[in-house]
Protein backbone atom coordinates (compact mmCIF):
# COMPACT_ATOMS: atom_id res chain seq x y z
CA UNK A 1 -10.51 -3.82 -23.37
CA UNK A 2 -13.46 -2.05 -21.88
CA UNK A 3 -12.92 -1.15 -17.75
CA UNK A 4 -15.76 -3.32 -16.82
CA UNK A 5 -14.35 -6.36 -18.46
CA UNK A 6 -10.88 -5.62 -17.14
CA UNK A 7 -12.10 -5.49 -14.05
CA UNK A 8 -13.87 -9.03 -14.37
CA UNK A 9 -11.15 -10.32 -15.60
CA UNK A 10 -8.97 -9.78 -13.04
CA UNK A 11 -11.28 -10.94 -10.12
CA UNK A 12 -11.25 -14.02 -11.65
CA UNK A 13 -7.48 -14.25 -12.59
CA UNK A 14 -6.91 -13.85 -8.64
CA UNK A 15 -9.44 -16.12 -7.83
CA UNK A 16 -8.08 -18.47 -10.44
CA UNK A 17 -4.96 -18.85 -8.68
CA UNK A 18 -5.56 -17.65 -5.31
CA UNK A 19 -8.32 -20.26 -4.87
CA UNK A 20 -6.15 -23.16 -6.31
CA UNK A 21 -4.84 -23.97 -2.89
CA UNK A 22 -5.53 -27.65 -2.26
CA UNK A 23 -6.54 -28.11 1.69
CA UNK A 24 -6.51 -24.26 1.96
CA UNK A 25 -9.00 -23.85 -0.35
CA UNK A 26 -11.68 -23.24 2.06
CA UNK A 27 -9.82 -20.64 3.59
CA UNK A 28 -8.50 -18.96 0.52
CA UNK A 29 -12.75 -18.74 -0.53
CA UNK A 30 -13.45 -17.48 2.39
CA UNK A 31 -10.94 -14.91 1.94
CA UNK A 32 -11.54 -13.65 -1.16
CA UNK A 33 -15.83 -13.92 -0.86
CA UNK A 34 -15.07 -9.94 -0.22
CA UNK A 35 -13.27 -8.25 -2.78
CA UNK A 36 -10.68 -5.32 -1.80
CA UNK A 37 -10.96 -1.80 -3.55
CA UNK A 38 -8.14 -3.18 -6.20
CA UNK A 39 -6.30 0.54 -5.59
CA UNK A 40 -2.80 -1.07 -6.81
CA UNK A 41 -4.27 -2.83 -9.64
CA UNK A 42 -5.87 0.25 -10.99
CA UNK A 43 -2.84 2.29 -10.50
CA UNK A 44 -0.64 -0.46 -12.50
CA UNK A 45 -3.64 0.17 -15.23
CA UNK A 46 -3.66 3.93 -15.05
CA UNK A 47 -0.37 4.11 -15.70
CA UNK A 48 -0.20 1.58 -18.70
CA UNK A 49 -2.37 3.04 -20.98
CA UNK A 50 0.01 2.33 -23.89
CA UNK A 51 0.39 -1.70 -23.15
CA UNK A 52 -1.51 -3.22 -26.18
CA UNK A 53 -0.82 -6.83 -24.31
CA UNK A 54 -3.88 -6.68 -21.96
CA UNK A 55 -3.40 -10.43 -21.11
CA UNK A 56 0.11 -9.70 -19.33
CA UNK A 57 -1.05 -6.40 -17.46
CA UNK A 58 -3.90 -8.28 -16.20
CA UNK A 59 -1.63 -11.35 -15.27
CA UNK A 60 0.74 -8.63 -13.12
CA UNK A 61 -1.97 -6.40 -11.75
CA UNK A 62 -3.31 -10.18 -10.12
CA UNK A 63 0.36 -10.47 -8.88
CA UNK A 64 0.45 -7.30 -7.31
CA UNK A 65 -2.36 -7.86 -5.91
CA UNK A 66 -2.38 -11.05 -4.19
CA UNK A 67 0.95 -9.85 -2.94
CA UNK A 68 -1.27 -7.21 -1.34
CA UNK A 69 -3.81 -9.96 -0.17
CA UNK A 70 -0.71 -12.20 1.32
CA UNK A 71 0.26 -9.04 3.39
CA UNK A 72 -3.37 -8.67 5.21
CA UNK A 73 -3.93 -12.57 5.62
CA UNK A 74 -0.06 -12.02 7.39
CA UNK A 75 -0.92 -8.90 8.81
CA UNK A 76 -4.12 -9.93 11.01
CA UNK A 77 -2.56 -12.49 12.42
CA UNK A 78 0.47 -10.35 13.55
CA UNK A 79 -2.05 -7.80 14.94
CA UNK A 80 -5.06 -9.99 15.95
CA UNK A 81 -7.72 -8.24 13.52
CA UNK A 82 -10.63 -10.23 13.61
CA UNK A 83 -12.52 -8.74 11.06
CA UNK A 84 -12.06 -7.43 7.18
CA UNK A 85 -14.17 -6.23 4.92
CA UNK A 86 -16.79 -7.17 7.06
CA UNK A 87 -16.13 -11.29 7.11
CA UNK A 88 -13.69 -12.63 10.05
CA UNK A 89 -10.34 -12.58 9.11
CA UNK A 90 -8.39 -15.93 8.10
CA UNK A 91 -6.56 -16.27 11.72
CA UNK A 92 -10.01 -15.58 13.44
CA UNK A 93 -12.30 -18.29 11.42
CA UNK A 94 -9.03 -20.78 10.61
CA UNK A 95 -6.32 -20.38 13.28
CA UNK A 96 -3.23 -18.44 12.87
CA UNK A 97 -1.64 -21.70 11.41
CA UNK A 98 -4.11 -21.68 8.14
CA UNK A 99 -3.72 -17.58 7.68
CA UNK A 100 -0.08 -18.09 7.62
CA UNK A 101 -0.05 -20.67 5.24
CA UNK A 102 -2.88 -19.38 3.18
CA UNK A 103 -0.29 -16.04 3.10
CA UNK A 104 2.84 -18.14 1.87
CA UNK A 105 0.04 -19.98 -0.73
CA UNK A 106 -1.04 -16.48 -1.80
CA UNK A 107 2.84 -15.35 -2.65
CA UNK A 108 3.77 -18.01 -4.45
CA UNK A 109 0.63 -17.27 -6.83
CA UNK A 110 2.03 -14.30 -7.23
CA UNK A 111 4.90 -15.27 -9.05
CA UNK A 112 2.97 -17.92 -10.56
CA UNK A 113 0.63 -15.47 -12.47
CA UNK A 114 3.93 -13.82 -13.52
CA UNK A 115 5.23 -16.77 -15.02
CA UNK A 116 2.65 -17.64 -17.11
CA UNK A 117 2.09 -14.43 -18.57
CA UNK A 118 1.55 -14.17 -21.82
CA UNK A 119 4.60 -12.81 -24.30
CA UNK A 120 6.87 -11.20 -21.82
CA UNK A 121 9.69 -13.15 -22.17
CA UNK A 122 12.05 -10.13 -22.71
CA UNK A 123 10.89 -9.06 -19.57
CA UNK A 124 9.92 -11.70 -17.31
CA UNK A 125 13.03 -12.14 -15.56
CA UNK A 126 12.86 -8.19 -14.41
CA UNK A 127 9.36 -8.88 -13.45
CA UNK A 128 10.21 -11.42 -11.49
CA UNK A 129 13.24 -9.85 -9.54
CA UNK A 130 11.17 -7.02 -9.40
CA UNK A 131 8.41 -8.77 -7.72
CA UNK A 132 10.86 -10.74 -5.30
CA UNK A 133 12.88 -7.17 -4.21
CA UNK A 134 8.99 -5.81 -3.49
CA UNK A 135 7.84 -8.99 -1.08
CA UNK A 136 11.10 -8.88 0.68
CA UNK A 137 11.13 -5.25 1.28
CA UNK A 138 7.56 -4.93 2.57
CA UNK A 139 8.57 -8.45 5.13
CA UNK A 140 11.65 -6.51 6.05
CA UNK A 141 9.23 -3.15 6.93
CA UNK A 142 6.57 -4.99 8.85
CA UNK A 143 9.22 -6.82 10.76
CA UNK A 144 10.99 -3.45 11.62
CA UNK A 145 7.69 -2.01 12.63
CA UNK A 146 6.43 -5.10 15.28
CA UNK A 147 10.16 -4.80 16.64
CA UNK A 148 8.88 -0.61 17.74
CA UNK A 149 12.39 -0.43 18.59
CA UNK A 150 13.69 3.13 17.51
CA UNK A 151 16.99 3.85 19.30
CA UNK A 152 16.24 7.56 19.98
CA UNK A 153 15.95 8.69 16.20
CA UNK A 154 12.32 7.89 16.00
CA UNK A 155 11.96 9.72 12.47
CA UNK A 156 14.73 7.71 10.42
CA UNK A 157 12.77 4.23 12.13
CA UNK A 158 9.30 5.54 10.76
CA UNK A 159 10.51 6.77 7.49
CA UNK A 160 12.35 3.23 7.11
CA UNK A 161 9.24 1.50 8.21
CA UNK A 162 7.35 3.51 5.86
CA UNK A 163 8.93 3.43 2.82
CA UNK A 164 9.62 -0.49 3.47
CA UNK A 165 6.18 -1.71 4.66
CA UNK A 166 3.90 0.69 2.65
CA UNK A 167 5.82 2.29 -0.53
CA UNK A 168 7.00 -1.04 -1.69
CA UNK A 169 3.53 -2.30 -2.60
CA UNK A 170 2.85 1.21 -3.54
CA UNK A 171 5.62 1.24 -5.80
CA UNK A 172 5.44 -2.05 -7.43
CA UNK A 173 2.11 -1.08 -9.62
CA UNK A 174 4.45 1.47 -11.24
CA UNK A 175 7.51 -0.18 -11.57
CA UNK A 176 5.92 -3.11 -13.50
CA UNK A 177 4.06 -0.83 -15.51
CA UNK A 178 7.17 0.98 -16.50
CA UNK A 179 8.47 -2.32 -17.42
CA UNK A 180 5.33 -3.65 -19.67
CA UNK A 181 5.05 -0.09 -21.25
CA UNK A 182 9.02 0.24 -22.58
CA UNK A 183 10.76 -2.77 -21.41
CA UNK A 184 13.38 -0.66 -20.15
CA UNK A 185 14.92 -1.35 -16.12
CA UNK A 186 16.04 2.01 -16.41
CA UNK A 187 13.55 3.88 -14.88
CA UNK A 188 12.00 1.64 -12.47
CA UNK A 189 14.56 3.23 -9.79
CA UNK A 190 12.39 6.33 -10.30
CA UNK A 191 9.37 4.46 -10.39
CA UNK A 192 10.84 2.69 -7.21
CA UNK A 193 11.56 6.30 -5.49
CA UNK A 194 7.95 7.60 -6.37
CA UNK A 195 6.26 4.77 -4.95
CA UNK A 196 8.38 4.91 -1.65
CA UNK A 197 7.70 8.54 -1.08
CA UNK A 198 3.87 7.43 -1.75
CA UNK A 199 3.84 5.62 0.75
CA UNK A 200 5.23 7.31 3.31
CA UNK A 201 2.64 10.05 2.51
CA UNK A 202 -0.16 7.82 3.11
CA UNK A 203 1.14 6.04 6.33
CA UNK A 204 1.87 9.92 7.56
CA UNK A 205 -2.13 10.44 6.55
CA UNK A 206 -3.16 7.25 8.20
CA UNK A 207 -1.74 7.99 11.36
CA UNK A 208 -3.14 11.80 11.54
CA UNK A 209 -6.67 10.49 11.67
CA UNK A 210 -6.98 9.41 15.10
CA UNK A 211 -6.16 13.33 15.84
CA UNK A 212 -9.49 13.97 14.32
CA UNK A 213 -10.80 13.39 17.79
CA UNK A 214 -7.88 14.32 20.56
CA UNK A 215 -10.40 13.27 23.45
CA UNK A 216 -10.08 9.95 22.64
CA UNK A 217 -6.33 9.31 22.14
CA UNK A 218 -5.57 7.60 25.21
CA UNK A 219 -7.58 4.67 24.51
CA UNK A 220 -6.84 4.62 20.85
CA UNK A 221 -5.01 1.19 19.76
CA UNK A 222 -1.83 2.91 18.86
CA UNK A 223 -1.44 4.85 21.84
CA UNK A 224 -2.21 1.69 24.17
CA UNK A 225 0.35 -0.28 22.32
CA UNK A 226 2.99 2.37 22.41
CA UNK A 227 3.25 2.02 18.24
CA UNK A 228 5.80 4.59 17.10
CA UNK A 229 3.71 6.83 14.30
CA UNK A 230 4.18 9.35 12.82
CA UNK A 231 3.38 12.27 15.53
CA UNK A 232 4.77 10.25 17.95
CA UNK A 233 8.15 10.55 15.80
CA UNK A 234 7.72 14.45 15.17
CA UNK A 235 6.81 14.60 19.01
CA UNK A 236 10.26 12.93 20.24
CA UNK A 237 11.75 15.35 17.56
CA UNK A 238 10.17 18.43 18.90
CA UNK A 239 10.70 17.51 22.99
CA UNK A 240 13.13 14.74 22.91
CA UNK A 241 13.26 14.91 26.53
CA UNK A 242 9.84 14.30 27.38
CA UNK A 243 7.41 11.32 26.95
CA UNK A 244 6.01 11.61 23.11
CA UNK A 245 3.00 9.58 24.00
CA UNK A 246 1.72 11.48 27.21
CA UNK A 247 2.56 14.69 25.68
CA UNK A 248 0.17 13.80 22.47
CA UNK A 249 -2.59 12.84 25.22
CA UNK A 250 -2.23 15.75 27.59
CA UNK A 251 -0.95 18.72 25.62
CA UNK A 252 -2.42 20.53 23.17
CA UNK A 253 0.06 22.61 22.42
CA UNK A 254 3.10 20.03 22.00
CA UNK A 255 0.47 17.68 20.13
CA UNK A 256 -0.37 20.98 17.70
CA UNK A 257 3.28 21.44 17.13
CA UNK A 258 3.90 17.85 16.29
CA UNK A 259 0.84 17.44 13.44
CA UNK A 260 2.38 20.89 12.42
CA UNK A 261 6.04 19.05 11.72
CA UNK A 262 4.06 16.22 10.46
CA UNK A 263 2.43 17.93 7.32
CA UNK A 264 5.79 19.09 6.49
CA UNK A 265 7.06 15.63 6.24
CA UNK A 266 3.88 14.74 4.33
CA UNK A 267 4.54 18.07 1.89
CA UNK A 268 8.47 16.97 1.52
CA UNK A 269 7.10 13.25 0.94
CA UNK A 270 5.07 14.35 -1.69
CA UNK A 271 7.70 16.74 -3.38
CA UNK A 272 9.87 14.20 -3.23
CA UNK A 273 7.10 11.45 -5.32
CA UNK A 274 6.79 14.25 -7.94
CA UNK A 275 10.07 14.79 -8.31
CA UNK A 276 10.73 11.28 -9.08
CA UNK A 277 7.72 11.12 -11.17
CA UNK A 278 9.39 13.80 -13.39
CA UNK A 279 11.93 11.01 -14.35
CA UNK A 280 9.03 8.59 -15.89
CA UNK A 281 7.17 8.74 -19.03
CA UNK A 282 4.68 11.61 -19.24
CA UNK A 283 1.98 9.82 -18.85
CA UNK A 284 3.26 8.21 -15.61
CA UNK A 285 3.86 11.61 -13.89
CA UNK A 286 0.04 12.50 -14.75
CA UNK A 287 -1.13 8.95 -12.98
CA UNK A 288 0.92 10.30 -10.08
CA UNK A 289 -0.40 13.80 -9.73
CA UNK A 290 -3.84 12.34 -10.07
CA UNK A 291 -3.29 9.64 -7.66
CA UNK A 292 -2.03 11.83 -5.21
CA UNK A 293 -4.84 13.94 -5.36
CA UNK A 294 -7.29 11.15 -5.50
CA UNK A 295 -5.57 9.05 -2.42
CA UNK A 296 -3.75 11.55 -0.63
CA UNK A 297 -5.58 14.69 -0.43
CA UNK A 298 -7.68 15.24 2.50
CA UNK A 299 -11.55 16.02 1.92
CA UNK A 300 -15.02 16.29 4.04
CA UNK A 301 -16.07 12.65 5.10
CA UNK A 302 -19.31 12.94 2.70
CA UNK A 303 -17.15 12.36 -0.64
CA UNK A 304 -16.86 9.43 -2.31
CA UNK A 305 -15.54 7.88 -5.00
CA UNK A 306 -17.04 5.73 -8.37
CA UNK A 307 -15.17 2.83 -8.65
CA UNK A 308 -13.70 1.61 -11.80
CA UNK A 309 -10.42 0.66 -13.35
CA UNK A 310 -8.98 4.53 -14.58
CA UNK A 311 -9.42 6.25 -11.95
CA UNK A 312 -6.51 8.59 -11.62
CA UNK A 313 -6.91 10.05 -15.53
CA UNK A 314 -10.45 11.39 -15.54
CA UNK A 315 -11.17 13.00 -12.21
CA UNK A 316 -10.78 16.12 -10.40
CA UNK A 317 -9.31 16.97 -6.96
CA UNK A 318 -12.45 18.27 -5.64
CA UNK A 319 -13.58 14.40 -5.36
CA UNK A 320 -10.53 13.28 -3.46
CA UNK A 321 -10.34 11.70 -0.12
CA UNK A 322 -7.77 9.70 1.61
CA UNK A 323 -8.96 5.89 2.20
CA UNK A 324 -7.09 2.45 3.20
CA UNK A 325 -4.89 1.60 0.04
């Protein structure tokens, strides 16, 4: 199926039973009148190049998907984002009543889209569990995270709030792909792993950017709410008797120490991702490298990327960037 119809076809397999939402309907056009970039449905298709039922893959990249959707209708309410993608968010136009029912509406499609798949009946039930283990983890992470609660070890709360929150949905492209391309539950662990260790890279990424300008720390969001990140972690790790947030603010030199011990956690994360990788069909491991290149390699702010639905098989480093996944 060419990318352009793939791509076509899954708007409107989201919007088929995203929108189907009775008296949320409104709401649930609103939300999706502004498509997201797709990144986890392109890495499900990227690494299913062998998967001659297109139907199916379509039917779980929309799962994984409005999974993702759920999560930022859930998430701006918990954080009081008022707008996405350039419209007000659900909780800002509907009330945080409608955004968190819109977000329950947008799960349960989820599994719907998995049910109805087409001839997957070998697999659906590991889809399905699959699926579930994925939505609770990511719950589980973001409820860890709004708790900022870290007990002293501030590394082993980020990396669980990491992994949790982030790699799950990161993960869950390639462990349904593993499953649609061999039917086998035996490597989704690995798939599992890879996806984790994604994840953590990118929420280590995310939270280096506000560094790009050190004058204006103090009045980042973050830094006002006290959110433990990732330099605030290596910061506690490096001068565990002194005040990680302040010393990020006010010293250069502990802050330069702390991004230091922060690119080593991204390098390990990374290591670790390939590593797993290794364990998955070839093919798998390549989406990986590429997709870590593509999404997790840093580059000047002028690049961009062409959007379409392989984008992790064709292109070179030199075009990568790091962007919201």
């Amino acid at each position: 199926m060419p990318s352009s119809l793939i791509a076509s076809t899954l708007e409107q397999t989201i919007r088929h039973y995203g929108e189907d939402a009775n008296a949320l309907t409104v709401a649930a056009k609103h939300h999706f009148s502004r498509p997201g970039k797709r990144t986890r449905a392109k890495l499900l298709f990227a690494a299913s190049p062998l998967t001659k039922n297109s139907l199916a893959l379509i039917h779980a990249a929309a799962a994984v998907e409005l999974i993702h959707e759920a999560s930022i209708v859930h998430d701006d309410i918990q954080d009081r984002t008022e707008y996405r993608r350039g419209n007000k968010t659900v909780w800002h136009k509907f009330g945080a009543n409608t955004a968190l029912l819109l977000g329950d509406h947008l799960v349960a499609c989820a599994f719907k889209a998995i049910a109805e798949a087409p001839n997957v009946d070998s697999i659906r039930g590991a889809l399905i569990t699959t699926l579930s283990a994925a939505v609770s983890r990511a719950a589980s992470g973001q409820h860890l995270q709004l708790t900022n609660h870290a007990s002293g070890d501030f590394w082993s709360f980020y990396y669980d709030v990491a992994i949790n929150k982030t790699g799950a949905l990161i993960a869950l492209p390639l462990q349904l792909a593993v499953l649609l391309e061999s039917g086998q539950c035996a490597s989704v662990t690995s798939a599992a792993q890879c996806g984790e260790q994604l994840g953590l890279a990118y929420q280590i990424l995310d939270d280096l950017k506000p560094y790009a300008t050190p004058d204006s720390l103090a009045s980042h969001e973050d830094f006002v709410n006290g959110v433990i990140t990732a330099p605030v972690a290596a910061c506690n790790e490096l001068f565990s008797r002194k005040d990680p947030i302040q010393s990020l603010i006010d010293h250069a030199d502990r802050r330069a120490l702390a991004l230091r011990l922060c690119q080593r956690w991204l390098n390990e994360a990374l290591m670790h991702a390939r590593h797993s990788a290794a364990m998955l069909p070839e093919h798998c491991a390549v989406v990986v490298e590429a997709f870590i290149k593509q999404q997790l390699t840093t580059a000047p702010a002028t690049t961009r990327q062409t959007d379409n639905f392989k984008p992790w098989r064709e292109r070179q480093a030199n075009s990568a960037r790091v962007e919201a996944v």
